[in-house]
Protein backbone atom coordinates (compact mmCIF):
# COMPACT_ATOMS: atom_id res chain seq x y z
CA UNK A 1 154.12 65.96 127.72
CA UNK A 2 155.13 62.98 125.50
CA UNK A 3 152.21 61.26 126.42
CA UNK A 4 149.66 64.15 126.10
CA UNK A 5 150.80 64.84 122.69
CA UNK A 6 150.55 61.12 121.65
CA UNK A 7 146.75 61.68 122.86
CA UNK A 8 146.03 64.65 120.98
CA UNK A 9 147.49 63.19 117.36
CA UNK A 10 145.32 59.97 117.92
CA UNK A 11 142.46 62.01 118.45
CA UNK A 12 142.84 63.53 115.29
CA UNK A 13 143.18 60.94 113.53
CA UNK A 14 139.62 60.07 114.52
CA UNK A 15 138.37 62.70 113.47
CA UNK A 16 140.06 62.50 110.28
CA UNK A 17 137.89 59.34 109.84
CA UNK A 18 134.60 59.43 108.30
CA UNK A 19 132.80 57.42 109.74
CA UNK A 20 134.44 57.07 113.20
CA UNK A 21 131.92 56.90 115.93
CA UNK A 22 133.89 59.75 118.07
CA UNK A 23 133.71 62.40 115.25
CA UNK A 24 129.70 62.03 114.71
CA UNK A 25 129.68 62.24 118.34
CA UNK A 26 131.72 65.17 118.44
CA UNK A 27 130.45 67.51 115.39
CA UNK A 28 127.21 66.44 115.25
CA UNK A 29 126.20 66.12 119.20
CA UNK A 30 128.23 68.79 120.65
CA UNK A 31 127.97 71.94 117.57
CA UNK A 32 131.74 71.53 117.96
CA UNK A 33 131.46 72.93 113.82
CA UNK A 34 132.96 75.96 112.03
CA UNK A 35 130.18 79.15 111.17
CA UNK A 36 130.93 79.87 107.99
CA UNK A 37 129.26 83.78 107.54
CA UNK A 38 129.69 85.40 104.55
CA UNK A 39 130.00 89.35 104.87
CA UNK A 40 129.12 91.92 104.43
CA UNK A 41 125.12 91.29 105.24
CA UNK A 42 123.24 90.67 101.77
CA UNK A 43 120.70 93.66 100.70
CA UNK A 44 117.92 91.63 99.74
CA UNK A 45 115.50 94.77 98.81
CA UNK A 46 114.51 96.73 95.34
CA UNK A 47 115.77 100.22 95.09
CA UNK A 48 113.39 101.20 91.66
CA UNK A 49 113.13 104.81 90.94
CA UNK A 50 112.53 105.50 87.50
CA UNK A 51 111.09 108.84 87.61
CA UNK A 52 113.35 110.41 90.12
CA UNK A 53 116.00 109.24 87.58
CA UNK A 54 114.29 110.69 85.22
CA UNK A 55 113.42 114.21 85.93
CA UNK A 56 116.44 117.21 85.73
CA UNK A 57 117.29 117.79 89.03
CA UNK A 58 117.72 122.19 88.94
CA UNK A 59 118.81 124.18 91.84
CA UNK A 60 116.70 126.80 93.14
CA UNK A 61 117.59 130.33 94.65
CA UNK A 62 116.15 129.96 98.31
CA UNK A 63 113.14 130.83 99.42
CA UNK A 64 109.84 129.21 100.34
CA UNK A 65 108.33 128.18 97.00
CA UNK A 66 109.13 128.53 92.80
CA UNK A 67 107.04 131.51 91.30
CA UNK A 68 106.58 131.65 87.36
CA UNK A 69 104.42 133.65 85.12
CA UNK A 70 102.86 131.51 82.65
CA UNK A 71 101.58 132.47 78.89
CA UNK A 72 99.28 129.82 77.96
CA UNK A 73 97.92 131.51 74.97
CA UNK A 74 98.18 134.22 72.50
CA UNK A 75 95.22 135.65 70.64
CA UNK A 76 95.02 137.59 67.64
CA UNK A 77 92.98 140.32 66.71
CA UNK A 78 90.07 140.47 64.22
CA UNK A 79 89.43 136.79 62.57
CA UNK A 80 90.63 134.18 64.58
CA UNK A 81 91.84 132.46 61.45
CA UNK A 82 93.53 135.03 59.18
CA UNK A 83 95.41 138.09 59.58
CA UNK A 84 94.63 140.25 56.35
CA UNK A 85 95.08 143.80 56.58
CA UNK A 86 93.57 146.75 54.19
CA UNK A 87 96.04 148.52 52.22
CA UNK A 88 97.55 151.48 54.55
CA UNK A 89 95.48 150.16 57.77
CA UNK A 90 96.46 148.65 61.18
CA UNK A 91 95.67 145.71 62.45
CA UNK A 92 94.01 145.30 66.05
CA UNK A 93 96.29 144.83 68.85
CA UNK A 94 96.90 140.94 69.91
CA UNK A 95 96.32 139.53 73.93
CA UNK A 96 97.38 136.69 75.86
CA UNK A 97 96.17 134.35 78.32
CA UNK A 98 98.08 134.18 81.28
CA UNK A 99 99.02 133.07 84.74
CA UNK A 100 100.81 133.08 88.47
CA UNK A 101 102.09 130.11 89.20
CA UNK A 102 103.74 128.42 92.56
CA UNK A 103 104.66 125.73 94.03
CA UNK A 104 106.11 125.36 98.41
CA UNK A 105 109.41 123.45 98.69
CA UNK A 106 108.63 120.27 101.41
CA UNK A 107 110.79 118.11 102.98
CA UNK A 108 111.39 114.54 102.45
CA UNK A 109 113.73 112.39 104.80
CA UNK A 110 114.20 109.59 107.28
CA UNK A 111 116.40 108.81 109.96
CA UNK A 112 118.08 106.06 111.52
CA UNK A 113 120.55 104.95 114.72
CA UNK A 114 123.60 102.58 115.94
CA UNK A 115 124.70 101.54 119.42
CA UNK A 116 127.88 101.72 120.11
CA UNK A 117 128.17 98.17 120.66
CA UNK A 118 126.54 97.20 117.53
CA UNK A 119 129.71 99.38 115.49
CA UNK A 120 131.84 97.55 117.74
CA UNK A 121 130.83 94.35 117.22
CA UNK A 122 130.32 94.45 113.02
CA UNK A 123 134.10 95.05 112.91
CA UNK A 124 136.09 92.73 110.22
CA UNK A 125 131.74 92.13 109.00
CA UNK A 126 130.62 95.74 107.60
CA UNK A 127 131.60 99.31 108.38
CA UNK A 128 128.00 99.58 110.42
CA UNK A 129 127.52 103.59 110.07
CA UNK A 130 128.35 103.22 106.30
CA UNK A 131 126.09 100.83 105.39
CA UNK A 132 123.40 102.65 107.35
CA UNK A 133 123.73 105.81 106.19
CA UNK A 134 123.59 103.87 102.16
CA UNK A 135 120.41 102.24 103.20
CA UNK A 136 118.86 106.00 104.84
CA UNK A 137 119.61 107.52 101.11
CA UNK A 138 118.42 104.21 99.71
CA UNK A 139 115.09 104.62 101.81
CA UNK A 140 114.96 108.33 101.30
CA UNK A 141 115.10 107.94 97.17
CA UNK A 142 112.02 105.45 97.15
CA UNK A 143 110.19 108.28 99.39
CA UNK A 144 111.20 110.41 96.91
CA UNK A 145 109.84 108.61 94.06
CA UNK A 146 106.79 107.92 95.96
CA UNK A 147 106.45 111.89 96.12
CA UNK A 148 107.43 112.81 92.84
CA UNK A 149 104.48 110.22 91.33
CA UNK A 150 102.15 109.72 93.64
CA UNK A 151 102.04 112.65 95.96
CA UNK A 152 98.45 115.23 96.42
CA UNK A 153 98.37 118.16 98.28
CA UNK A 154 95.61 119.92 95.67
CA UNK A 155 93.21 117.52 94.86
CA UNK A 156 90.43 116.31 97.32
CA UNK A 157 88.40 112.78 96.59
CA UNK A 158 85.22 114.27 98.71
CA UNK A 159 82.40 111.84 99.44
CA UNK A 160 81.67 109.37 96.75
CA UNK A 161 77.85 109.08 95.91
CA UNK A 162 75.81 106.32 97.53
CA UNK A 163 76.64 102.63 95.53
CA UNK A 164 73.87 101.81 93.05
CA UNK A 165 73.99 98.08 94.02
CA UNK A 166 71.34 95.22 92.49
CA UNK A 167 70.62 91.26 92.98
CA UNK A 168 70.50 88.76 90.37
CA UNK A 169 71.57 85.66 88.56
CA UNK A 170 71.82 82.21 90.74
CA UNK A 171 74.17 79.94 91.72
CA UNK A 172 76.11 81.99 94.02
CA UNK A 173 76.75 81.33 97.99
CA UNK A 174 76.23 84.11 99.40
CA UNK A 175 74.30 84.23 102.22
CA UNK A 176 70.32 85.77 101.40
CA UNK A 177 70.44 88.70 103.46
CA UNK A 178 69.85 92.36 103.38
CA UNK A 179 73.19 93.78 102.75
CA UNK A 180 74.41 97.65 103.56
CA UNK A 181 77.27 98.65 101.12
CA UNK A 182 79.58 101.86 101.97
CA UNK A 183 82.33 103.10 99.63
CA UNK A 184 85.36 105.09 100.24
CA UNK A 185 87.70 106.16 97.34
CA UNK A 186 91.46 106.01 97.45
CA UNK A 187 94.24 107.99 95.55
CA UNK A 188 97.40 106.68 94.95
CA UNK A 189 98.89 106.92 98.40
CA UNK A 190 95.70 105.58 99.88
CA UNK A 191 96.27 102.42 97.68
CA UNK A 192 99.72 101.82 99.03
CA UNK A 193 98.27 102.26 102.10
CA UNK A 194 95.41 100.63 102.45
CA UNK A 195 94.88 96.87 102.80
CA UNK A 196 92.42 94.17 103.59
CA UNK A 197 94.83 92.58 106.48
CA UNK A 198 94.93 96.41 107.73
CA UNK A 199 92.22 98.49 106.42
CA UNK A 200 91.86 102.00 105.23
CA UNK A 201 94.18 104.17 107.32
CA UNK A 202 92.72 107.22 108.07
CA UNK A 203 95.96 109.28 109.26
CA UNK A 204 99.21 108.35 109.75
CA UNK A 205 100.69 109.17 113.20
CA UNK A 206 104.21 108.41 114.14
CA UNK A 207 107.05 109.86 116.93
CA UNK A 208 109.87 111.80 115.29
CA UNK A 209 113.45 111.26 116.77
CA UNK A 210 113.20 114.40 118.17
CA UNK A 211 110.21 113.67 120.01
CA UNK A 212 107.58 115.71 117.85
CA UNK A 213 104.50 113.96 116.38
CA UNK A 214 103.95 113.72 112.88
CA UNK A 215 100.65 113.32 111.45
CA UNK A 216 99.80 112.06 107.31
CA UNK A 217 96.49 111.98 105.98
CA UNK A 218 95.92 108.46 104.71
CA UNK A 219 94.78 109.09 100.87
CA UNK A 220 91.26 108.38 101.18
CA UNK A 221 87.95 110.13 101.12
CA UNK A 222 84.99 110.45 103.02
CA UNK A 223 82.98 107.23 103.10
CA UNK A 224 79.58 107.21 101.14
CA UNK A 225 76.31 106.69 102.44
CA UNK A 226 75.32 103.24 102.41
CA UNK A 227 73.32 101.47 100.27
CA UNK A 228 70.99 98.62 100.83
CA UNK A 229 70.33 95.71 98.80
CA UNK A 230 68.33 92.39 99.37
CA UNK A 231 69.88 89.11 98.52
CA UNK A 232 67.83 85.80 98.14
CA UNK A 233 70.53 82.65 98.30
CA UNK A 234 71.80 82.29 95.06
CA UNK A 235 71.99 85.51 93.57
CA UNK A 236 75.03 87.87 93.04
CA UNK A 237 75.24 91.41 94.88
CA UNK A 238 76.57 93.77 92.30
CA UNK A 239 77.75 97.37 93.55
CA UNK A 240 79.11 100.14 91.91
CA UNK A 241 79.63 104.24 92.59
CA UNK A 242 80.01 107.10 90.38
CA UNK A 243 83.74 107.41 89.17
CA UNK A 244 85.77 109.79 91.10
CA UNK A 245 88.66 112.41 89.68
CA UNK A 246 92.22 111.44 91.65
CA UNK A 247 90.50 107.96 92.61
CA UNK A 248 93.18 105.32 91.46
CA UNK A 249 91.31 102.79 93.88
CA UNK A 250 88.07 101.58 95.60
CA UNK A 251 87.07 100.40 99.13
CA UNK A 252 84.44 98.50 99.80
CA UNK A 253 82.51 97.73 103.31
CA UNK A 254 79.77 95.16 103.55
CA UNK A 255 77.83 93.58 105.94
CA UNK A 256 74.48 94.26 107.92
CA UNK A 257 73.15 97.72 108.07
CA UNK A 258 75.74 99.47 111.07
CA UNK A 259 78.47 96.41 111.31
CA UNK A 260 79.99 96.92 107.53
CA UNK A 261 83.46 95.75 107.11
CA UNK A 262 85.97 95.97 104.52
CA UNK A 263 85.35 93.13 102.20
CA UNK A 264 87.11 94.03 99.07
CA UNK A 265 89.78 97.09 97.22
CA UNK A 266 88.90 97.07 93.88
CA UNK A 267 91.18 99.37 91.08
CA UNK A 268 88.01 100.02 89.23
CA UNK A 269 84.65 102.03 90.30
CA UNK A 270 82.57 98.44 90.77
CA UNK A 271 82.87 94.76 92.49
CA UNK A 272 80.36 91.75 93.36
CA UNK A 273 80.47 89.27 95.74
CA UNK A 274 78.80 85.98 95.46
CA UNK A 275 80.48 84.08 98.07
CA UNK A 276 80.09 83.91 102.10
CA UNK A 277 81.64 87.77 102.97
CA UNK A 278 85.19 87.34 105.57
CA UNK A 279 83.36 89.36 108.16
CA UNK A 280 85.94 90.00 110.50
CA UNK A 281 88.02 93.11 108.46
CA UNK A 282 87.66 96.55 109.31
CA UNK A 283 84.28 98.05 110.71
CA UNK A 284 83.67 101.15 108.29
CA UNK A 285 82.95 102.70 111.36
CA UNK A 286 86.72 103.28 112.04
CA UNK A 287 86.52 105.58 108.70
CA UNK A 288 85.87 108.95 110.95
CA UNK A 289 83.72 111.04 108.93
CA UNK A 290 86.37 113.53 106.80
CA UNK A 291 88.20 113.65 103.72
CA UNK A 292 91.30 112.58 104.21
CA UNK A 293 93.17 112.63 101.00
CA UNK A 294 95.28 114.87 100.42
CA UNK A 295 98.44 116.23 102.92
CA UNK A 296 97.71 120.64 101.94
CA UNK A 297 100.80 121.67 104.36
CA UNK A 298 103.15 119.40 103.97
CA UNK A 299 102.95 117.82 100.23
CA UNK A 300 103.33 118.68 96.64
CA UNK A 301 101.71 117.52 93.98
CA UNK A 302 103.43 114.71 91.98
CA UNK A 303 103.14 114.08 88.61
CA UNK A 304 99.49 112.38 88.80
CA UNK A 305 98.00 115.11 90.23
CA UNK A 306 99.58 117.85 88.72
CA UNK A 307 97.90 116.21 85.65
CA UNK A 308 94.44 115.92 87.56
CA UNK A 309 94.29 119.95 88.79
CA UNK A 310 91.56 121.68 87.06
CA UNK A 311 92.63 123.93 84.37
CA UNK A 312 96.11 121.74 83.82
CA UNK A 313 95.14 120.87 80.29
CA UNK A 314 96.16 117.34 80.82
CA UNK A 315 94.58 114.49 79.14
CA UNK A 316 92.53 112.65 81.65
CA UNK A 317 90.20 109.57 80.58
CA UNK A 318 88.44 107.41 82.87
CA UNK A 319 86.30 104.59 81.53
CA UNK A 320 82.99 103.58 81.86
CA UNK A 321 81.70 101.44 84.54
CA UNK A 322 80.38 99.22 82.65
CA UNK A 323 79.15 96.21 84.01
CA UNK A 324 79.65 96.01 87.67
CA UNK A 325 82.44 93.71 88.88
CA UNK A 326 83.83 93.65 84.90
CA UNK A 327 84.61 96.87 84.00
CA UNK A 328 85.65 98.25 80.73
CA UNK A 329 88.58 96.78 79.40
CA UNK A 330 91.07 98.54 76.91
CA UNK A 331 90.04 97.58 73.38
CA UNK A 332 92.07 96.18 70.10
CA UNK A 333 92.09 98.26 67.09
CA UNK A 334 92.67 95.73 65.27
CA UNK A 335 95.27 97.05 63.56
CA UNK A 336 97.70 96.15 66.01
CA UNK A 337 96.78 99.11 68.73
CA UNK A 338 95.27 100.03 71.49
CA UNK A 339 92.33 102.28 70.46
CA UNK A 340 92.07 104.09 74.57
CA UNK A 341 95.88 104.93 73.85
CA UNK A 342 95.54 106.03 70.37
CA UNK A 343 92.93 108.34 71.35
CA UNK A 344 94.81 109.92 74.07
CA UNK A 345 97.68 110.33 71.70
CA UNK A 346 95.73 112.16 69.24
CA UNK A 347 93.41 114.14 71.57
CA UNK A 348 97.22 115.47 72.88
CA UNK A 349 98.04 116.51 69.32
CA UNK A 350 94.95 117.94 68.48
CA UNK A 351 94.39 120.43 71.47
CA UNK A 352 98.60 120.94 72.45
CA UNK A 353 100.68 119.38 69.63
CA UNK A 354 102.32 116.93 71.72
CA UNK A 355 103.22 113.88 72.01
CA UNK A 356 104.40 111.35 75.40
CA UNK A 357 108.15 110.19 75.02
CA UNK A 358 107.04 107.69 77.53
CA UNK A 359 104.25 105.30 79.27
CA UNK A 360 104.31 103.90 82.40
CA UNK A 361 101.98 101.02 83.85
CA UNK A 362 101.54 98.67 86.26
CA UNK A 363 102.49 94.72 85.24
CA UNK A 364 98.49 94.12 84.97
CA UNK A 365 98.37 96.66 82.51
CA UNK A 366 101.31 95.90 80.20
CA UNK A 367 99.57 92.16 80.41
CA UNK A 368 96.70 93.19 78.94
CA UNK A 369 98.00 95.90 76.27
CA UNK A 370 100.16 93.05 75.44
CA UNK A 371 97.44 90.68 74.66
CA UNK A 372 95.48 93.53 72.77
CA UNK A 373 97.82 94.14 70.52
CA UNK A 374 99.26 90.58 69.88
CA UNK A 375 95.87 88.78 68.82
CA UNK A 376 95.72 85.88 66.60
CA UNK A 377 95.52 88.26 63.69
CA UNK A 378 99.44 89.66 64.66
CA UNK A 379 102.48 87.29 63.36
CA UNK A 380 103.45 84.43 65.57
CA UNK A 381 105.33 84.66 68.02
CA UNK A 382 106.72 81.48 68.55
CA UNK A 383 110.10 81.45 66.75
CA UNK A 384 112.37 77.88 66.52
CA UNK A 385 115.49 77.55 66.46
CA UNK A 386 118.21 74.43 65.12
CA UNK A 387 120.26 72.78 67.98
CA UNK A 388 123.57 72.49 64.94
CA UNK A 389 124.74 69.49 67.66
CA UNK A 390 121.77 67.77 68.18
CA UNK A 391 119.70 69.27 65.29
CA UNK A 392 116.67 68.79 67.77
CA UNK A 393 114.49 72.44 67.41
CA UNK A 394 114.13 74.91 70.25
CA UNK A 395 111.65 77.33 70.62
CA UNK A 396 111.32 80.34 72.43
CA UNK A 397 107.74 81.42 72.81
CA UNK A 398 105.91 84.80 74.49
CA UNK A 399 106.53 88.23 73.75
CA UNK A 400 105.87 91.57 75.15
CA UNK A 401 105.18 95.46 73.82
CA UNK A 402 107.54 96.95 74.76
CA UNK A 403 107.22 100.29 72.23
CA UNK A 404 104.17 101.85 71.38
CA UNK A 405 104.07 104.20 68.00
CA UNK A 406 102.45 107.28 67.60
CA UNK A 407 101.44 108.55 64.38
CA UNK A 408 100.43 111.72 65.75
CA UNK A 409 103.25 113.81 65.39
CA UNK A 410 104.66 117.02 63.00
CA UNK A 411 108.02 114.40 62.21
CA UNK A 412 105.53 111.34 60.98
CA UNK A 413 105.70 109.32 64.20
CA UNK A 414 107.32 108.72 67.39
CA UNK A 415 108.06 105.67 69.31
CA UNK A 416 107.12 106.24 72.88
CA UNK A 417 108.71 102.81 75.49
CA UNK A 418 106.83 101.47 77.72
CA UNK A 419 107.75 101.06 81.41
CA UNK A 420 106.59 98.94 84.50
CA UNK A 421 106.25 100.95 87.61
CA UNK A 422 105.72 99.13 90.98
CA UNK A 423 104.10 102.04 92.31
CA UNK A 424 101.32 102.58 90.15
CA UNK A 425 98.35 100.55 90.75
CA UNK A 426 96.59 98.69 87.97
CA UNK A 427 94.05 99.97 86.35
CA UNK A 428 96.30 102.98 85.28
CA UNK A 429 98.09 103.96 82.07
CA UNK A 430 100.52 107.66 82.18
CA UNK A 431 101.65 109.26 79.23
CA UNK A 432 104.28 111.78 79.78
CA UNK A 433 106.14 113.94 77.21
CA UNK A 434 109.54 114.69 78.65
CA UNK A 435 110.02 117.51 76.10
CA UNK A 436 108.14 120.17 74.40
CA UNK A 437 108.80 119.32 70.57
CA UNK A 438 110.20 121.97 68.36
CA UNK A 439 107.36 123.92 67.51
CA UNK A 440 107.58 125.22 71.13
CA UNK A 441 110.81 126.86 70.33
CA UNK A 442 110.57 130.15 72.27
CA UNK A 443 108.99 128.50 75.13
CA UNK A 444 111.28 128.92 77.86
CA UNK A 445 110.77 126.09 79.39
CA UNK A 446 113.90 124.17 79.21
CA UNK A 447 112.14 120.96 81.20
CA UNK A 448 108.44 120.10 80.85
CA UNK A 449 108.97 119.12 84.31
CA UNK A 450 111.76 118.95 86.86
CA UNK A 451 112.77 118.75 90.55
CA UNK A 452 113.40 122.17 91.92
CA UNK A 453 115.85 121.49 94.98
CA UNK A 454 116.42 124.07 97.53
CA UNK A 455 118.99 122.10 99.07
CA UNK A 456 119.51 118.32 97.75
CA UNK A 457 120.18 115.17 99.73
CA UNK A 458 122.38 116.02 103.20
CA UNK A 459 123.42 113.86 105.76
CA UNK A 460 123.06 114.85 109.10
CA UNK A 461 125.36 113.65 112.08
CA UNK A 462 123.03 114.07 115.03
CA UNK A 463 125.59 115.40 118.26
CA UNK A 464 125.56 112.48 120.43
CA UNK A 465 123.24 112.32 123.33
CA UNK A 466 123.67 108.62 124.49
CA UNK A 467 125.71 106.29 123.51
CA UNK A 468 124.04 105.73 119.99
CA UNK A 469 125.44 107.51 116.18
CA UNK A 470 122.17 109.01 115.10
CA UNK A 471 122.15 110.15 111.54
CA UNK A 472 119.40 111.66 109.10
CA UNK A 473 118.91 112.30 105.35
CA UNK A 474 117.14 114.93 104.04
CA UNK A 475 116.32 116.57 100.61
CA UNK A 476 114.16 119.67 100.13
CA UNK A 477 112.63 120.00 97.37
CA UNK A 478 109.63 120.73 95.06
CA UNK A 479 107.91 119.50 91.49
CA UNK A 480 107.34 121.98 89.43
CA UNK A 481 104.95 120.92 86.45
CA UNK A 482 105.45 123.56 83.83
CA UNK A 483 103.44 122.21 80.84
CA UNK A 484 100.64 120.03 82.87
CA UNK A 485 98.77 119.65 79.50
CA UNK A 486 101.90 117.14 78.50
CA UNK A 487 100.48 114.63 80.93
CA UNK A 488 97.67 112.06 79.82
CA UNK A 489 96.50 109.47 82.21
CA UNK A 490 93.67 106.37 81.54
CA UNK A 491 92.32 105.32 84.51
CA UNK A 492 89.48 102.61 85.71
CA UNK A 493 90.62 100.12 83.71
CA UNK A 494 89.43 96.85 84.70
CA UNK A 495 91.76 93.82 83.73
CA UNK A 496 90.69 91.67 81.10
């Protein structure tokens, strides 16, 4: 025993020295080393939902769907303008313009599962169950957000017209050729899902835990006819198609007449290609021949395209086409404004007498409304600064808008922020106005627009059927839009 221990302490000693032969030999050759895992598991993902944060949440009272009468106008009698009466005389009697509304509770969730032996074996790591049920109400609030932005069930994209595409310039590679050029249009959804690595889905099929199939229309339309343009080597093939309303996005096929393939997604209504195409993308031919855009049965409408139904009232302005491939851009003032935003803010006061208490763009579009309204003319933005140890200067350059005023407003003015938001695409400004202002005072409507729940988020504990927790989260819910006209969107901007 003597003898053993004598062995052991000698051994350690070894090890204990750096650069002893029988220690590299050891840790290095034989993984003879400590793991050193830091728990719980690291969540390494965005959870971003502005809007959802945003909006009153109100319960409702059961029911399939919200009913509301709306009064959109009163008119008075005799001259529209005045109201003068004759001496011992009536006046006419007044009317009003009014209106039904609805809107059908739906059903967002998403569901999830643990073995046994996986609970089992994240003991003294993470509580397994907990940390999946955070991540199913984590998933289910971006699906939510996604829904209350984003989601159509009114407003159909069609069949774009046939792309008015030409030839010209020189210096290009592409290929001469006599190139066939289909379009199909893409809503917001359809942008999310749609890709060159994957396509244009058409529908969405998946296998519910409970066996059922579920089927989601992609969010795109019918594809066009196809146009056909010839190409000598050297030129440029421009294309373009007629703006669509609810259209946030652009796919484009190309190739021979019958083998077109999905060469470019473009956030405005145009593209050109002067290089060799990919060729090896998506065959439009996998676009089956229907409108697939918007999800009638199972949807509501989101805050887009409650804006884009007709008859909301909502400020909608999408730009020119302009040259094809370029775009129109948004346009300086120069008086340190946007001159697309300030008309949107004044076409809002002059038909509702509102204003937006907030914008929301994608990261390409605060770019460029950045650099519109911080031109050479604006102050500089470079600002220096003393080191008092060193006395060496440090500067801090770059700057961003990050408010926007409007002028257009019965208090003198309102500054509306401005906010990023990952999930809409660029070439896309929203103005929202939160609340009526004051002149609506007998309006009713408490919230210009809010989440109607008919029963919030619930967690359900599936009874076990092997050896497996199953678990779901589920809200059910609906957007109801009561002042639509409170919206104003700019879309088809190109970036520049």
């Amino acid at each position: 025993m003597g003898q053993t221990a004598s062995i052991i302490e000698d051994v350690k000693k070894a090890l204990r020295t750096p650069n002893d032969e029988i220690a590299k030999s050891i840790t290095q050759g034989t993984g003879l080393v400590a793991f050193d895992l830091q728990a719980p598991s690291k969540n390494l993902y965005p959870v971003l939902t502005p809007i959802r944060n945003r909006l009153p949440r109100v319960p409702g009272n059961g029911g399939t769907a919200i009913n509301w009468r709306q009064v959109s106008a009163i008119v008075g009698s005799g001259h529209p303008g005045s109201g003068w009466v004759p001496e011992g005389q009536r006046a006419a009697r007044m009317s009003y313009t009014t209106a039904n509304k609805s809107a059908t509770y739906e059903t967002i969730g998403e569901e999830d599962q643990a073995s046994f032996e996986s609970v089992s074996a994240g003991q003294g790591f993470e509580d397994i169950q907990a940390n999946m049920t955070m991540r199913l109400l984590q998933q289910c609030m971006l699906k939510e957000e996604n829904a209350l932005l984003l989601g159509n069930a009114s407003t159909a994209l069609g069949t774009p017209t046939t792309p008015t595409l030409s030839a010209a310039g020189s210096g290009a590679t592409l290929p001469a050729n006599t190139y066939s050029v289909i379009v199909v249009a893409l809503t917001g959804e359809g942008m999310r899902n749609a890709s060159l690595a994957n396509g244009v889905p058409n529908t969405t099929s998946f296998t519910g835990a409970d066996g059922n199939t579920i089927t989601i229309n992609g969010g795109r339309s019918n594809k066009s006819a196809a146009g056909s343009q010839a190409i000598t080597l050297g030129q440029t093939l421009s294309c373009s198609v007629t703006p669509i309303t609810g259209a946030l996005g652009y796919a484009w096929f190309v190739g021979t007449a019958g083998a077109e393939r999905l060469e470019a997604i473009t956030t405005i209504n145009s593209v050109t290609f002067s290089a060799a195409l990919n060729g090896t993308r998506q065959l439009a031919s996998a676009v089956t021949a229907a409108d697939q855009s918007r999800n009638q049965s199972i949807a509501f409408d989101g805050l887009i395209y409650s804006a884009l139904l007709s008859g909301s009232g909502a400020y909608v302005n999408t730009l020119a086409t302009g040259t094809p491939g370029v775009g129109t851009v948004l346009t300086s003032s120069g008086r340190g404004t946007v001159n697309e935003i300030d008309t949107m803010f004044q076409a809002m006061w002059d038909l509702y007498q509102v204003s937006p208490t907030v914008l929301y763009l994608n990261s390409q579009e605060l770019k460029n409304l950045s650099n519109k309204v911080m031109s050479s003319g604006s102050s500089p933005l470079l600002q220096i600064f003393a080191d008092p140890q060193t006395g060496y200067a440090n500067m801090q350059a770059g700057g961003v808008v990050g408010w926007y005023f409007n002028p257009f407003t019965a208090g003198g003015g309102v500054r509306v922020p401005i906010k990023i938001h990952p999930a809409i695409p660029a070439g896309t400004i929203i103005g929202w106005a939160e609340d009526l202002p004051l002149q609506y005072q007998s309006n009713n409507v408490p919230n210009v627009a809010e989440v109607k729940v008919r029963r919030d988020y619930y967690q359900l504990n599936w009874p076990l059927r092997t050896r497996q927790y199953e678990v779901g989260v589920y809200v059910e819910e609906v957007l109801a839009v009561y002042a639509p006209f409170a919206m104003g969107m700019i879309t088809n901007i190109a970036n520049g």
